[in-house]
PDB file of N, CA and C in Angstrom:
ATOM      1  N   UNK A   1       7.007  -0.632  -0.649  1.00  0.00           N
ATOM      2  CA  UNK A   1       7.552  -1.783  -1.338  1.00  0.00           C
ATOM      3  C   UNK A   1       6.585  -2.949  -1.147  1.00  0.00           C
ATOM      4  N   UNK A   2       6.166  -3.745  -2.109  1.00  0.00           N
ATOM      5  CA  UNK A   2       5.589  -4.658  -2.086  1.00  0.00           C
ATOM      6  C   UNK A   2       6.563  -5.952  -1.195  1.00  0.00           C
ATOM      7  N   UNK A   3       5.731  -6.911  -0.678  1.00  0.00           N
ATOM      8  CA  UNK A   3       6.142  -7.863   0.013  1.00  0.00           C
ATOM      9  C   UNK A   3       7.308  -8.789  -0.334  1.00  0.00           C
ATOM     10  N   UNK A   4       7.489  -8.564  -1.872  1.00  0.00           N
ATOM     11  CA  UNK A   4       7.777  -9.359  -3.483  1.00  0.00           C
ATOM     12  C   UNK A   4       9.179  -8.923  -3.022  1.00  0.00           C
ATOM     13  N   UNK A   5       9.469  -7.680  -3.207  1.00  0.00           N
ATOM     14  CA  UNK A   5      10.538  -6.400  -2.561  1.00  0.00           C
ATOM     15  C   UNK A   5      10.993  -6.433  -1.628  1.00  0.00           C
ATOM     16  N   UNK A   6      10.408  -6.581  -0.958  1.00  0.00           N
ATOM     17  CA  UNK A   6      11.194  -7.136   0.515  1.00  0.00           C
ATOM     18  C   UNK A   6      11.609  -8.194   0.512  1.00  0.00           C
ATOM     19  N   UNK A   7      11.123  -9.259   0.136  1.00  0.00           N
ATOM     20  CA  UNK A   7      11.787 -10.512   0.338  1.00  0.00           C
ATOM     21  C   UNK A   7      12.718 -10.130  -0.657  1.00  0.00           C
ATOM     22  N   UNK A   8      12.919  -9.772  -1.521  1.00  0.00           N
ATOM     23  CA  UNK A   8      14.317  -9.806  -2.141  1.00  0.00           C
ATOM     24  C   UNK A   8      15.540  -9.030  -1.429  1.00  0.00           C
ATOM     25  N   UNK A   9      15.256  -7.922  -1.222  1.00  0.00           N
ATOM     26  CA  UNK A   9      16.527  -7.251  -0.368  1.00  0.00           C
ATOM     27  C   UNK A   9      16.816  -8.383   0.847  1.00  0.00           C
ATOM     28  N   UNK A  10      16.256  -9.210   1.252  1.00  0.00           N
ATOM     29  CA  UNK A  10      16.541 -10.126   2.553  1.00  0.00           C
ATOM     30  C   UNK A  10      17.454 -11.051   2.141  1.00  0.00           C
ATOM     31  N   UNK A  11      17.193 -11.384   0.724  1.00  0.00           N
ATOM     32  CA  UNK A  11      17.721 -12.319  -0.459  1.00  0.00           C
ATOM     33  C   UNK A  11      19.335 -12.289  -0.973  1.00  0.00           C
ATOM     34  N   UNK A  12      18.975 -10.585  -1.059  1.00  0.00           N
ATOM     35  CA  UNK A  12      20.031 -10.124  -1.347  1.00  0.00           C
ATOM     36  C   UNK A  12      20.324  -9.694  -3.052  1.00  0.00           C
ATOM     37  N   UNK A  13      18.981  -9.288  -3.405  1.00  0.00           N
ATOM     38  CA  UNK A  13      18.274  -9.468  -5.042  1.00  0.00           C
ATOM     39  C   UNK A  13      18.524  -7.794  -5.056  1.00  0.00           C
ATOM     40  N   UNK A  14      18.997  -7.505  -6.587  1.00  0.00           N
ATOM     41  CA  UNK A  14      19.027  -6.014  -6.842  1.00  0.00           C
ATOM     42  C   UNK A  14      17.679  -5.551  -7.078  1.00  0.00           C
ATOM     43  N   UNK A  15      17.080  -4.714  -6.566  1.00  0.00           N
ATOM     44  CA  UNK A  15      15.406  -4.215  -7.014  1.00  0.00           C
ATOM     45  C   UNK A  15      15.950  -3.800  -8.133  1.00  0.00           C
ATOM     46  N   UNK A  16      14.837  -3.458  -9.643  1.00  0.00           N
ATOM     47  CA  UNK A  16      14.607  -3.392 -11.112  1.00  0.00           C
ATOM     48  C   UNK A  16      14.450  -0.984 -10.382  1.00  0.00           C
ATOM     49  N   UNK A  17      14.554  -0.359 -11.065  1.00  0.00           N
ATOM     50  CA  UNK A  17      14.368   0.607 -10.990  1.00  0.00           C
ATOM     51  C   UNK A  17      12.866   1.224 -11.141  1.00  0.00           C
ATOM     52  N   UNK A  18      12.563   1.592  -9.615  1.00  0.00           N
ATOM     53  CA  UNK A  18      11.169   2.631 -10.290  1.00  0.00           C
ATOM     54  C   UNK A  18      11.303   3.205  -8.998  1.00  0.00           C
ATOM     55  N   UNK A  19      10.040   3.788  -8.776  1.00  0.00           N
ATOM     56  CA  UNK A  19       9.571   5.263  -8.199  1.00  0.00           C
ATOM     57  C   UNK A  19       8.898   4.811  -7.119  1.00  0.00           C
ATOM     58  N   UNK A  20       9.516   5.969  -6.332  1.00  0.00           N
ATOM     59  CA  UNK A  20       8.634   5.554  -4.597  1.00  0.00           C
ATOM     60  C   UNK A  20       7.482   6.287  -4.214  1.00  0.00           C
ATOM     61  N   UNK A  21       7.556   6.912  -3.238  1.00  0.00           N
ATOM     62  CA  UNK A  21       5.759   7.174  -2.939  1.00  0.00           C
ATOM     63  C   UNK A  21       6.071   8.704  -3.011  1.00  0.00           C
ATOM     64  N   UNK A  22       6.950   9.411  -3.363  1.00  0.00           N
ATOM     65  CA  UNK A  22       7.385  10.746  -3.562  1.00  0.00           C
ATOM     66  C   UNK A  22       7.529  10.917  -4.705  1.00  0.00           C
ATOM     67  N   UNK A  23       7.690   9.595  -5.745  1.00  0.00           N
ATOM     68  CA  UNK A  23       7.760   9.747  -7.272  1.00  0.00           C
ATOM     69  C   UNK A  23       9.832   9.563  -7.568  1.00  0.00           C
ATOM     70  N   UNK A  24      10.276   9.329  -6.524  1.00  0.00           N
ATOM     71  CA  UNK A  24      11.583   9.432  -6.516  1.00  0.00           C
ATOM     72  C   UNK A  24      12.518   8.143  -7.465  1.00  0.00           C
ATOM     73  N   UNK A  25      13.269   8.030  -7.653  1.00  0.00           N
ATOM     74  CA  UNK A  25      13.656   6.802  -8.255  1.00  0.00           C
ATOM     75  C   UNK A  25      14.334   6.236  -7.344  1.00  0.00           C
ATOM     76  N   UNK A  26      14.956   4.838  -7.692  1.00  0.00           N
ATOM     77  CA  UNK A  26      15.666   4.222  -6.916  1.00  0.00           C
ATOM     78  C   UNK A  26      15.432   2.592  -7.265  1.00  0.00           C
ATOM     79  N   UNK A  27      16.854   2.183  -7.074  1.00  0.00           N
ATOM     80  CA  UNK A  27      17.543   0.481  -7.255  1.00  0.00           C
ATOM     81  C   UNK A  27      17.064  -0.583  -6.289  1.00  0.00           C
ATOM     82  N   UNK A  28      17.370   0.035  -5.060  1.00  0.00           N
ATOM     83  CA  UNK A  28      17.546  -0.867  -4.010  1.00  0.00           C
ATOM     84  C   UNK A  28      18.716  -1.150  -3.590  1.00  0.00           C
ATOM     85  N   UNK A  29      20.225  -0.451  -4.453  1.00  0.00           N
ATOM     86  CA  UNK A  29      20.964  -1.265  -4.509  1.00  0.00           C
ATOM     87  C   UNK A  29      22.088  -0.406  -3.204  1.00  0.00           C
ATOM     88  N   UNK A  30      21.131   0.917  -2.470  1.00  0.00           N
ATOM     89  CA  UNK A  30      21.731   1.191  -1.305  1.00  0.00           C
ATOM     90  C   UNK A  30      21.373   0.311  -0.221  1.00  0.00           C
ATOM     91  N   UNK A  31      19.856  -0.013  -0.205  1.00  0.00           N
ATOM     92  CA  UNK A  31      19.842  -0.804   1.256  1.00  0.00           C
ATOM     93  C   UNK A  31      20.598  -2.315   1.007  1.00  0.00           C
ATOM     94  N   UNK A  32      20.891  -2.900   0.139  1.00  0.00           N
ATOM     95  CA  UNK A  32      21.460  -4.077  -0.383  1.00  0.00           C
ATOM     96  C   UNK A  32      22.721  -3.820   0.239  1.00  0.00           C
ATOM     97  N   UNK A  33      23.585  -2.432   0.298  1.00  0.00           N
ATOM     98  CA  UNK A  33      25.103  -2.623   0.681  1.00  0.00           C
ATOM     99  C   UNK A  33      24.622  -2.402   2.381  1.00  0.00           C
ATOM    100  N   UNK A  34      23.530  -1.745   2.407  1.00  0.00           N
ATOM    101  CA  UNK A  34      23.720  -1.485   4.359  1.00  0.00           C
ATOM    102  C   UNK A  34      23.392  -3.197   4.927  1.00  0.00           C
ATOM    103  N   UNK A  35      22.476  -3.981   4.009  1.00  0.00           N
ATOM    104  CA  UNK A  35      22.439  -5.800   4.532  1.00  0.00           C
ATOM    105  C   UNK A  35      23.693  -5.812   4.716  1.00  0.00           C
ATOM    106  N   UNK A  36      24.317  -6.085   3.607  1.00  0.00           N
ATOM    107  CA  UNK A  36      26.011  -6.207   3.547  1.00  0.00           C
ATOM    108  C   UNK A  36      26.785  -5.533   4.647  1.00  0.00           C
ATOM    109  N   UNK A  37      27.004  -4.579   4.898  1.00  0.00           N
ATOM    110  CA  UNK A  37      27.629  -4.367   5.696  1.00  0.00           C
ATOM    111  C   UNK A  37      27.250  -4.614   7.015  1.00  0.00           C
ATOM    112  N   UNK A  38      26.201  -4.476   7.504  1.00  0.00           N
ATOM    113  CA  UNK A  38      25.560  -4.524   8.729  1.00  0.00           C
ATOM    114  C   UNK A  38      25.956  -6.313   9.141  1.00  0.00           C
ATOM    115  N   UNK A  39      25.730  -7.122   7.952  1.00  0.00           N
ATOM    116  CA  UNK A  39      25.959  -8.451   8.018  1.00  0.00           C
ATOM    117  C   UNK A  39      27.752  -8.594   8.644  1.00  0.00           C
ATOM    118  N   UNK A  40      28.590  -7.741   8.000  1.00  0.00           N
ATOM    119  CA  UNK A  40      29.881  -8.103   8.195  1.00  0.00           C
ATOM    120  C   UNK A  40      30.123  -7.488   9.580  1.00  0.00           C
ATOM    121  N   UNK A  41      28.851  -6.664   9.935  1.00  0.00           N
ATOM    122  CA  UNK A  41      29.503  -6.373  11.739  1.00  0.00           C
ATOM    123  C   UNK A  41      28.629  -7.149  12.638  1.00  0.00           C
ATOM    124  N   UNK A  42      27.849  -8.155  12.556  1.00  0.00           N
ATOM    125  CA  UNK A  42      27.072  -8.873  13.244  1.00  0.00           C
ATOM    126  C   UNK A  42      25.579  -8.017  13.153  1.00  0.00           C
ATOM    127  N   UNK A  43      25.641  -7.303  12.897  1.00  0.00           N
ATOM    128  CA  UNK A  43      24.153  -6.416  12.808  1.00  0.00           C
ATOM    129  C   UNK A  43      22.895  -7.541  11.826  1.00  0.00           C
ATOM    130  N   UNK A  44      21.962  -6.413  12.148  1.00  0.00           N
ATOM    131  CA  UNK A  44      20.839  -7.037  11.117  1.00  0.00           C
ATOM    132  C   UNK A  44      20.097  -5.504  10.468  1.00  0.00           C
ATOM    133  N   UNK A  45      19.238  -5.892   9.808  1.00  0.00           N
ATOM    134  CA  UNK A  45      18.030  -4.958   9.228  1.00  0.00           C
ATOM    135  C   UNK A  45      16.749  -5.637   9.074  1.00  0.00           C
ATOM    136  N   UNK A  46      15.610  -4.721   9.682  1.00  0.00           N
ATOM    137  CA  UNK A  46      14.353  -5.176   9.888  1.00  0.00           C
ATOM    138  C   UNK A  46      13.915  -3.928   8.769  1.00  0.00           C
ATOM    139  N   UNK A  47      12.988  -4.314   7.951  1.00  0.00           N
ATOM    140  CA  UNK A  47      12.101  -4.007   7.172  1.00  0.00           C
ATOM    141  C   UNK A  47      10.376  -3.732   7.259  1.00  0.00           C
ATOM    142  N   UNK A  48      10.111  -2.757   7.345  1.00  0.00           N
ATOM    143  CA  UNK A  48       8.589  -2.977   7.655  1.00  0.00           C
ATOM    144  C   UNK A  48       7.678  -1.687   6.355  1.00  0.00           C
ATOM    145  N   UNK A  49       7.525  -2.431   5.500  1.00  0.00           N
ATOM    146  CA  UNK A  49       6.743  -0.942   4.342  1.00  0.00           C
ATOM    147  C   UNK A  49       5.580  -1.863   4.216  1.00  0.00           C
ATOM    148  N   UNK A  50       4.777  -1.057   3.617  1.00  0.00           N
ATOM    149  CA  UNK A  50       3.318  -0.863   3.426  1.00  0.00           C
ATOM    150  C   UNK A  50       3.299  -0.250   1.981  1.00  0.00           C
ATOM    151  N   UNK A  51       2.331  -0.859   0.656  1.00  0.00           N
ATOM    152  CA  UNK A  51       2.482  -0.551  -0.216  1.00  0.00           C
ATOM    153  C   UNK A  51       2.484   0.903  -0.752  1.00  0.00           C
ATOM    154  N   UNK A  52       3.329   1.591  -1.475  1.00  0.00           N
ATOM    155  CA  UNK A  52       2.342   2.887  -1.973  1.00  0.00           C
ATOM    156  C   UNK A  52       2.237   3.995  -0.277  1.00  0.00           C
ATOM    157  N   UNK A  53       2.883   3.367   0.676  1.00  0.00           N
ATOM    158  CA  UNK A  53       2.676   4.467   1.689  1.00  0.00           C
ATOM    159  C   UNK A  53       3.994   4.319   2.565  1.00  0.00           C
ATOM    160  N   UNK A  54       4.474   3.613   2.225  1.00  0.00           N
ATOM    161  CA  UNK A  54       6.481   4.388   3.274  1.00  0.00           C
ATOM    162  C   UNK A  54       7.118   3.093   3.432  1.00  0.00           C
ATOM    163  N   UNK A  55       8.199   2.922   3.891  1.00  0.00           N
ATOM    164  CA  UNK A  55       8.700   2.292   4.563  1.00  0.00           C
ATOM    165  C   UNK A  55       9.177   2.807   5.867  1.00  0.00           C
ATOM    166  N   UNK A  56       9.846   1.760   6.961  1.00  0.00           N
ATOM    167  CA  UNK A  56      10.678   1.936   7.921  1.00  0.00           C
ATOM    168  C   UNK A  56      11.552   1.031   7.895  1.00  0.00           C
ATOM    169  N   UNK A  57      12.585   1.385   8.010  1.00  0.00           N
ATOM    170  CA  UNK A  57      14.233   0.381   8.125  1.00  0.00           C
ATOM    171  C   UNK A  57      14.945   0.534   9.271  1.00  0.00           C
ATOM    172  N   UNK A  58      14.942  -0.248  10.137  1.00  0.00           N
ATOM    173  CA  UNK A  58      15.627  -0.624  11.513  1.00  0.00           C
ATOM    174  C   UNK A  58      16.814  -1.280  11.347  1.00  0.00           C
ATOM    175  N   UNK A  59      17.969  -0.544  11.966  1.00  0.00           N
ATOM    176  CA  UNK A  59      19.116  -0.840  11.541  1.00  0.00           C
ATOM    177  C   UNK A  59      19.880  -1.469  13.098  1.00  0.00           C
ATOM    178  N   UNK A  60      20.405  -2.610  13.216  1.00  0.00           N
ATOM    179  CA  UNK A  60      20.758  -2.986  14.901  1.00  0.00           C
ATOM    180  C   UNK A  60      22.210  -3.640  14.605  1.00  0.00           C
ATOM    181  N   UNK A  61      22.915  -2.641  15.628  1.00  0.00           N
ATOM    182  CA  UNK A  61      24.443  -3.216  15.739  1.00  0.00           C
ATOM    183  C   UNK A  61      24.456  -3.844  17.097  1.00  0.00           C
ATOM    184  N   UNK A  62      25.189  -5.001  17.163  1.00  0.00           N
ATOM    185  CA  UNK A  62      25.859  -5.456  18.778  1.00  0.00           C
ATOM    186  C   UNK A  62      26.694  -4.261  19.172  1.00  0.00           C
ATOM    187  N   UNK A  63      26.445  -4.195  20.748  1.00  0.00           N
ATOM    188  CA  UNK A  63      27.393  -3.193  21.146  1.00  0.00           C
ATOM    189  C   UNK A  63      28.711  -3.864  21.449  1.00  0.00           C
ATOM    190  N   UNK A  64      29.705  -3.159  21.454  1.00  0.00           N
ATOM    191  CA  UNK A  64      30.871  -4.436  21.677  1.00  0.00           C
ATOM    192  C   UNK A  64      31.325  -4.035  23.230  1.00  0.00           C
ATOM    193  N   UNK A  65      31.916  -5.144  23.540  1.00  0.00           N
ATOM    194  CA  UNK A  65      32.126  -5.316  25.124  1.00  0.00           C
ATOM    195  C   UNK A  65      32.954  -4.240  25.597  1.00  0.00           C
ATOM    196  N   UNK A  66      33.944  -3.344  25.013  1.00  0.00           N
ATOM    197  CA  UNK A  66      34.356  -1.961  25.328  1.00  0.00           C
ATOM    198  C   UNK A  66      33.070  -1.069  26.126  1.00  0.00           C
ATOM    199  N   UNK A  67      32.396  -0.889  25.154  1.00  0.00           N
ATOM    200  CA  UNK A  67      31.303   0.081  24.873  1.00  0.00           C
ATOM    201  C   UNK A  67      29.992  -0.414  26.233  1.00  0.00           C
ATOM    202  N   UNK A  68      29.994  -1.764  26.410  1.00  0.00           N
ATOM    203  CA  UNK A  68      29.246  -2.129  27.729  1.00  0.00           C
ATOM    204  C   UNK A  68      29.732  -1.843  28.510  1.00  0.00           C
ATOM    205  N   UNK A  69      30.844  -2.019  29.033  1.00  0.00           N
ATOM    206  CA  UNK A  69      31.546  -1.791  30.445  1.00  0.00           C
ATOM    207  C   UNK A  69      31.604  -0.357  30.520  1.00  0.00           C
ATOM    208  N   UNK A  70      31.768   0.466  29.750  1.00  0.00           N
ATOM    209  CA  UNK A  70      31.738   1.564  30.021  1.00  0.00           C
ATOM    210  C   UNK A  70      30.301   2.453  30.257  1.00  0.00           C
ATOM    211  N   UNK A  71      29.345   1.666  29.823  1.00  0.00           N
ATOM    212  CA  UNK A  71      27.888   1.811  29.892  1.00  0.00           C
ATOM    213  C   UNK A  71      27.720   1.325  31.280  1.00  0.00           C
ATOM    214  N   UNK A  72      27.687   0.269  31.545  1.00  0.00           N
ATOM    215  CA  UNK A  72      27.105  -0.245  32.547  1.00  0.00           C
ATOM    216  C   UNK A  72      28.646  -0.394  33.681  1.00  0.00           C
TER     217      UNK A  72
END
């Protein structure tokens, strides 16, 4: 994804339809609902692609204070 592309999913912008580095199609308009949702649980998404050669999508939830105490 161009840089153009990324800043829009951050935006919250529907990507226009074309083809990824497999020739695959696609909107954008799945990682657009994981912002969304990830947003409504305190989470975030980090973005890191390189044109014409992949992306990576880092997806981070808070753990909730149940889930610590029983960790730690």
């Amino acid at each position: 994804m161009s840089n153009q592309e990324v800043r829009g999913l951050y935006q919250g912008s529907i990507l226009a339809i074309h083809h990824g580095t497999e020739n695959e199609k696609g909107s954008g308009i799945g990682l657009s609902l994981v912002k969304e949702f990830l947003a409504h649980h305190n989470g975030s998404l980090e973005i890191a692609s390189e044109l014409r050669k992949g992306s990576t999508f880092t997806i981070i939830l808070p753990c909730s204070e149940k889930l610590q105490q029983k960790i730690f």
